[in-house]
Structure formats: C-alpha cells, structure tokens
N, C-alpha and C. Protein backbone atom coordinates (compact mmCIF):
# COMPACT_ATOMS: atom_id res chain seq x y z
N UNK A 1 133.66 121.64 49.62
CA UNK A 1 132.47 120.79 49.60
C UNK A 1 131.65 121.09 50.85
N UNK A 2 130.43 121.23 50.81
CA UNK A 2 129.55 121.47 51.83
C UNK A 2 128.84 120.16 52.04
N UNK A 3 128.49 120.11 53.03
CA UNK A 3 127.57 119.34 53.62
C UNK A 3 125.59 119.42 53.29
N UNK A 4 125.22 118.73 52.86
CA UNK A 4 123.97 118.82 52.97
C UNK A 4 122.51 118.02 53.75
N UNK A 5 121.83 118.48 54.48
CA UNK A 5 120.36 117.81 54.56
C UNK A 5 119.45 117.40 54.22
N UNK A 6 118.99 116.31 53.64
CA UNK A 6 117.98 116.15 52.25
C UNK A 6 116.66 114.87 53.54
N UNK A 7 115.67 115.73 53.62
CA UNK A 7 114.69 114.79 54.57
C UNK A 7 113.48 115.22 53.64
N UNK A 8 112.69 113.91 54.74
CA UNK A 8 111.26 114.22 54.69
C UNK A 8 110.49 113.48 55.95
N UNK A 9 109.38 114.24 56.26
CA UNK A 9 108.55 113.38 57.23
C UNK A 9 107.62 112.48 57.31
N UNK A 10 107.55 111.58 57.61
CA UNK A 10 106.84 110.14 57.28
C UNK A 10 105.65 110.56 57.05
N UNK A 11 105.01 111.51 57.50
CA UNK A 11 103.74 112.34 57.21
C UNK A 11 103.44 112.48 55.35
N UNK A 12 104.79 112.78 54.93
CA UNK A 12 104.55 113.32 53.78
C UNK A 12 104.62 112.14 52.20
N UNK A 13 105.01 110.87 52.91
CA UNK A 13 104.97 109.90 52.16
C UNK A 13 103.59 109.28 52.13
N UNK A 14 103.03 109.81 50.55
CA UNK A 14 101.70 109.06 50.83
C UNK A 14 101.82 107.97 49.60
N UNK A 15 102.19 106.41 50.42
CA UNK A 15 102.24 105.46 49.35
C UNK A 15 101.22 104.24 49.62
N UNK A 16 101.16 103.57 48.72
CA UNK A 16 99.92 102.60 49.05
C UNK A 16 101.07 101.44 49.73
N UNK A 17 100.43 100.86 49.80
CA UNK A 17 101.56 99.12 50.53
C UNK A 17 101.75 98.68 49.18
N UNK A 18 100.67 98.18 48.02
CA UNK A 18 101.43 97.83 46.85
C UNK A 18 102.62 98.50 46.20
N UNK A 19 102.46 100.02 46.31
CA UNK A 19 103.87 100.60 45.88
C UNK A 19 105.01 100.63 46.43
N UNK A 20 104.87 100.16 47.62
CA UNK A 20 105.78 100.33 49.12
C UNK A 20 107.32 99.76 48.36
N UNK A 21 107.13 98.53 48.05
CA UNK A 21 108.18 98.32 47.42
C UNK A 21 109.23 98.27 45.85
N UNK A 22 108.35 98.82 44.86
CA UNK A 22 108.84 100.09 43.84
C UNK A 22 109.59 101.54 44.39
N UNK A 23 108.89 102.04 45.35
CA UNK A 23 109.39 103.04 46.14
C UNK A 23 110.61 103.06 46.90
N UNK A 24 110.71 101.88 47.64
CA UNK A 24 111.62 101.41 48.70
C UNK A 24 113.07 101.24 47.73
N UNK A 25 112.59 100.81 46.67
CA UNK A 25 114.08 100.37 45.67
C UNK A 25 114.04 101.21 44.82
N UNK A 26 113.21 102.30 44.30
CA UNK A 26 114.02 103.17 43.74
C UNK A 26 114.95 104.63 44.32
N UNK A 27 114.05 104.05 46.02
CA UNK A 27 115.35 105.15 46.67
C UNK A 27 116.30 104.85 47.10
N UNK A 28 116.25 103.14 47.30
CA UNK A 28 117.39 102.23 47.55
C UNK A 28 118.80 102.74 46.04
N UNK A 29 118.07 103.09 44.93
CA UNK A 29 118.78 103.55 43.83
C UNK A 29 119.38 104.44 43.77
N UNK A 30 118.91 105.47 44.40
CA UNK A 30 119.01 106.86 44.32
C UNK A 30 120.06 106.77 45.35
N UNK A 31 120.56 106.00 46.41
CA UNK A 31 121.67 105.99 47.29
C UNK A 31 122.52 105.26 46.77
N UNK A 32 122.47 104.36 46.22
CA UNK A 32 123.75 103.64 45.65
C UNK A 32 123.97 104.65 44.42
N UNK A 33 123.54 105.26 43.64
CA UNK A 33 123.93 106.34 42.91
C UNK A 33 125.30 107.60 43.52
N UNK A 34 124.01 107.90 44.67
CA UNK A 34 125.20 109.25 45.57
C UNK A 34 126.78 108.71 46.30
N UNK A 35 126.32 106.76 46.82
CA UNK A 35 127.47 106.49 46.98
C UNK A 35 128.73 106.39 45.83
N UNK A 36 127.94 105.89 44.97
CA UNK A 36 128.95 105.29 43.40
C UNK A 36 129.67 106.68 42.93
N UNK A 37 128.86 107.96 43.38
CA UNK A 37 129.21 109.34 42.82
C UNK A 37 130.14 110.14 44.18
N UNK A 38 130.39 109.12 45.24
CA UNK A 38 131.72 109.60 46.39
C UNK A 38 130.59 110.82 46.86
N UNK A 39 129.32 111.03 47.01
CA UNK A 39 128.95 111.82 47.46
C UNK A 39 128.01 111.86 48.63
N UNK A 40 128.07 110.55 48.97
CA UNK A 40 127.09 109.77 50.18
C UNK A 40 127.89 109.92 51.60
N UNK A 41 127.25 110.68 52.58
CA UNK A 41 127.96 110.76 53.82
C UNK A 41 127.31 109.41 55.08
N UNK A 42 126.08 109.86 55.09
CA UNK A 42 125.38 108.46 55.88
C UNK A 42 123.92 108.97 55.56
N UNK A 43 122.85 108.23 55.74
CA UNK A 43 121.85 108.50 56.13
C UNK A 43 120.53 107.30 57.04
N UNK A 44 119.40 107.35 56.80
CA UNK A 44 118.73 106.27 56.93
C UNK A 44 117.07 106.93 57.35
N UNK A 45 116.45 106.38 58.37
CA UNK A 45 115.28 106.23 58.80
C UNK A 45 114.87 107.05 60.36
N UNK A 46 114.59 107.45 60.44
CA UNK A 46 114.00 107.36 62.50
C UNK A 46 113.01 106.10 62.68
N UNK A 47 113.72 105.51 63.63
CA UNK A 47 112.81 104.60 63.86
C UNK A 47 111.69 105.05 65.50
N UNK A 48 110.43 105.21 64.51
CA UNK A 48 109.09 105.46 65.21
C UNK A 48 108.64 104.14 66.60
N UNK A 49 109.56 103.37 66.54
CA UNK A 49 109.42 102.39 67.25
C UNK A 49 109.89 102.14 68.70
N UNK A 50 110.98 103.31 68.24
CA UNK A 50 111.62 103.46 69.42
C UNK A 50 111.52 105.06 70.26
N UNK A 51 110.54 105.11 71.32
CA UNK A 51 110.70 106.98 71.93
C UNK A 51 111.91 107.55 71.85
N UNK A 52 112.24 108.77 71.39
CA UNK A 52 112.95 109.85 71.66
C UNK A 52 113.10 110.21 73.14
N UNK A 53 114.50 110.33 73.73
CA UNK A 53 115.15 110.89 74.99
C UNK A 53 115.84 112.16 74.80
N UNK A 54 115.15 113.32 76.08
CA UNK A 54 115.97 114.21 76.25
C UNK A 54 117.53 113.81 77.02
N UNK A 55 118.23 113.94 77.03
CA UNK A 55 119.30 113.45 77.65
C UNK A 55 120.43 115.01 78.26
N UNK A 56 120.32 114.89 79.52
CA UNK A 56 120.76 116.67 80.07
C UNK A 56 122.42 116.27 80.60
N UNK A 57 122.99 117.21 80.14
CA UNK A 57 124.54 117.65 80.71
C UNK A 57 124.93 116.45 82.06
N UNK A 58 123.65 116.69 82.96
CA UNK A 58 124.09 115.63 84.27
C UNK A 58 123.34 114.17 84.05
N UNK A 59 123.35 113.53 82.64
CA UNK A 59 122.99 112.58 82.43
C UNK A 59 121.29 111.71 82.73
N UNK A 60 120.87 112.90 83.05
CA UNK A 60 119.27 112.74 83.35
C UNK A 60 118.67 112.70 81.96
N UNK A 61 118.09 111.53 81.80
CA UNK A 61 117.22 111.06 81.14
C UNK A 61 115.57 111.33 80.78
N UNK A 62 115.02 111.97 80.08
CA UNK A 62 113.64 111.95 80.70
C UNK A 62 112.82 111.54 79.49
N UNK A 63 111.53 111.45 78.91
CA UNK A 63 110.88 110.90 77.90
C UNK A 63 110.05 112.20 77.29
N UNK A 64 110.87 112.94 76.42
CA UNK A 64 110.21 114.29 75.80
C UNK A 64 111.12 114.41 75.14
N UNK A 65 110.63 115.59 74.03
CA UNK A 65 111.58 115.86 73.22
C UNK A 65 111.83 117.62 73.44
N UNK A 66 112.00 118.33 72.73
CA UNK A 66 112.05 119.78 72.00
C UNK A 66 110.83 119.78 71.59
N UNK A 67 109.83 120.79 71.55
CA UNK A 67 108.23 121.14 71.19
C UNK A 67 108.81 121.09 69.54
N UNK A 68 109.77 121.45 69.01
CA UNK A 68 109.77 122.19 67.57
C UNK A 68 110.33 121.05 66.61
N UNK A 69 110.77 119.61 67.89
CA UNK A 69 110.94 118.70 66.93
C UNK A 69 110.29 117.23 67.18
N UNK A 70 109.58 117.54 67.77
CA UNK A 70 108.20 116.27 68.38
C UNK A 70 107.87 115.55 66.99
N UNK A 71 107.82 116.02 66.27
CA UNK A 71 107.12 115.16 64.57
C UNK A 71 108.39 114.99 64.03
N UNK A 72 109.60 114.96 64.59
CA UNK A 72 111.12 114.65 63.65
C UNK A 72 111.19 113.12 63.38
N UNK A 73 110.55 112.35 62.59
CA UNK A 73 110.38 111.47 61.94
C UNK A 73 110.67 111.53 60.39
N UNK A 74 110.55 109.95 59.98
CA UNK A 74 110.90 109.99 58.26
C UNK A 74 112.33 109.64 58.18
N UNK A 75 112.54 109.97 56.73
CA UNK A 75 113.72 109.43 56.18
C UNK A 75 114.89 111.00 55.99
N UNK A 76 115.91 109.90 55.97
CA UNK A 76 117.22 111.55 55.84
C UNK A 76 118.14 110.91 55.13
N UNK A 77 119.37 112.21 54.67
CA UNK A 77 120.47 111.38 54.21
C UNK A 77 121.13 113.00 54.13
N UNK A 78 122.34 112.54 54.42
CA UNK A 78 123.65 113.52 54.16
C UNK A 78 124.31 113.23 53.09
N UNK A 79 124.79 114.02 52.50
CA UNK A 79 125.41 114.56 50.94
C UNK A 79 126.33 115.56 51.11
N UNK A 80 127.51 115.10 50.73
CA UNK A 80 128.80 116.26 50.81
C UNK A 80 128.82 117.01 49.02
N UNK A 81 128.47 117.49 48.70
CA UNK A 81 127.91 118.12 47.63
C UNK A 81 129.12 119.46 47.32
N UNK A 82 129.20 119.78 45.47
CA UNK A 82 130.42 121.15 45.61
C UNK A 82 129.10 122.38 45.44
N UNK A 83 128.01 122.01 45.63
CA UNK A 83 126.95 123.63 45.65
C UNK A 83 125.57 123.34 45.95
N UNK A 84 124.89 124.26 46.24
CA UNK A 84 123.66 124.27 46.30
C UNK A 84 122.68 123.53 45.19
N UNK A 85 123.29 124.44 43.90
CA UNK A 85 122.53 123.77 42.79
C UNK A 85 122.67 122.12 42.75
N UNK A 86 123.58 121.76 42.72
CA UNK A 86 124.07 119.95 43.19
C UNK A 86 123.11 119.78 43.92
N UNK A 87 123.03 120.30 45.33
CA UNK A 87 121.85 119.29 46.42
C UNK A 87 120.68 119.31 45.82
N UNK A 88 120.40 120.38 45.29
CA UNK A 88 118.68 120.44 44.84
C UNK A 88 118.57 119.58 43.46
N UNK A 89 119.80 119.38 42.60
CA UNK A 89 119.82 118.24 41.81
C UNK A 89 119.42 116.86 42.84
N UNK A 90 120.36 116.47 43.80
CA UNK A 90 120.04 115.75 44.15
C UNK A 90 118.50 115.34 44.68
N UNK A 91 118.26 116.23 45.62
CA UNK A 91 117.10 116.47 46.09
C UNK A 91 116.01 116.04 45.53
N UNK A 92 116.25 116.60 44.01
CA UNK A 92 114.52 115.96 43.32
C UNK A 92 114.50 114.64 42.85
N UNK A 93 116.19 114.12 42.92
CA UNK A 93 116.09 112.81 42.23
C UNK A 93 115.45 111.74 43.82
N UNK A 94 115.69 111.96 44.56
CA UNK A 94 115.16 111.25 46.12
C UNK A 94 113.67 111.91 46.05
N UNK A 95 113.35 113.02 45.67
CA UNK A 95 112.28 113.00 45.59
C UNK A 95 111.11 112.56 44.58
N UNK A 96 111.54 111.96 43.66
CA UNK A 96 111.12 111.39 42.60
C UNK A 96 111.15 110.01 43.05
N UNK A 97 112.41 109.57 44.12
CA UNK A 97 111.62 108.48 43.87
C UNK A 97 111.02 107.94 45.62
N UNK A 98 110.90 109.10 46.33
CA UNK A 98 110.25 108.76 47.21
C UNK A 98 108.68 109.27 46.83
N UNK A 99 108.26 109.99 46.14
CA UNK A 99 106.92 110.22 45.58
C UNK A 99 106.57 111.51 46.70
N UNK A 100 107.66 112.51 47.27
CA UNK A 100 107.26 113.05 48.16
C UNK A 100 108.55 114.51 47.83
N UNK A 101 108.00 115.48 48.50
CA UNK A 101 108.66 116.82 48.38
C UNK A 101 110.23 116.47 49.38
N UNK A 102 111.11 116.60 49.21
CA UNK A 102 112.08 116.87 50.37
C UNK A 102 112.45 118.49 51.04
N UNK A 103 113.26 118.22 51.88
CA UNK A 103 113.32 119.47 52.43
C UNK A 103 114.99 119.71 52.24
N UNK A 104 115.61 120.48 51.76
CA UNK A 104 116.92 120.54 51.72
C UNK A 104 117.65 121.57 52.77
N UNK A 105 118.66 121.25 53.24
CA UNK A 105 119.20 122.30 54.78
C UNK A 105 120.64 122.30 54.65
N UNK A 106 121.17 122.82 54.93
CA UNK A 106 123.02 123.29 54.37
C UNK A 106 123.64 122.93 55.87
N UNK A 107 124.81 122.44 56.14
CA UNK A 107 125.19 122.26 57.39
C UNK A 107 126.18 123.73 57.00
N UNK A 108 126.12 124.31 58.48
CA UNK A 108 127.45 125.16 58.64
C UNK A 108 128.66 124.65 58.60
N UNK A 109 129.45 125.07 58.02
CA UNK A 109 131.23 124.74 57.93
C UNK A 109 131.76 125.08 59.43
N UNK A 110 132.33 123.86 60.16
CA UNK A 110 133.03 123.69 61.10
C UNK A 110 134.62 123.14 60.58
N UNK A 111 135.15 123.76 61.01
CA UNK A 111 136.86 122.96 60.58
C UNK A 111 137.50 122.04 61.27
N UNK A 112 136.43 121.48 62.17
CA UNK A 112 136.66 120.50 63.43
C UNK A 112 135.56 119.43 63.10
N UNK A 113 134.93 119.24 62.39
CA UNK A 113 134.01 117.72 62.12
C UNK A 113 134.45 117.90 60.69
C-alpha cells in the first residue's frame, strides 16, 4: 500500500458562500467514505489564520517560509491506497465534490514511518 497526497489551494476553490455549505458536506462525504473504506490516513485544512514558522536545527524561530511554498494553503488529505489508479479514483471523487481540480503526489516508501 502506498501512501498518497490529494490537495488543493484555497486559490483554486471558487465557491459562492451560498454553496459553501453543499460543498463543505459533500467533502465531509467523500471522507467518511475513505474512512468507512480503511483508507483514510489523516487530513484537514491550513489554517490561513495562523503565520507559518521557519523553525532551524538550533531552535530559532523566524516568520518566513520556503519561496516555493509561500501559497501552501487549502485543503489536504492522506490516503493509503493499493495503486495509482485508486488515488486518481479517489482524487476526482474529492474533486467533484470540492468543485475544484486536485493535485495528486505519491509519498516515497520509507520502512521506518
């Protein structure tokens, strides 16, 4: 079983506020699905509310991120999946009901996490 990445960036959700909550519960669906199917690892939100910290080896703190992940916002979720074709099943069903493209990403196999 592999691990998978299934996001998107808050950028790419274009919903009105009346749909906000049709949307909100049919992806609320789409997770109790992957859990009910033993295939839900964790996922959730970035919360935009709170700044991003670099945080260095000697515990220095500072208020920046990585240039390449400054817009890492939106929603995510991990999926232990048996193939590729599976995630991208999955994939369109979160994307169907977030009304938005996802991005799908494979974790490398470590034999230690």
């Amino acid at each position: 079983m592999t691990k998978f990445l299934i996001s998107f960036p808050a950028s790419a959700m274009d919903v009105t506020a009346e749909d906000l909550p049709a949307v909100s519960e049919a992806a609320h669906a789409v997770i109790r699905q992957a859990k009910a199917a033993g295939v839900y690892v964790f996922g959730g939100g970035i919360n935009s509310d709170v700044a991003p910290a670099m945080v260095a080896a000697d515990r220095r703190c500072t208020a920046e991120t990585y240039r390449e992940t400054r817009e890492l916002d939106g929603g995510f979720c991990v999926l232990e999946l048996p193939s590729r074709e599976a995630a991208i099943e999955w994939a369109a069903k979160i994307a169907a009901a977030c009304r938005c493209a996802q991005e799908l990403r494979e974790f490398g196999y470590d034999p230690e996490s």
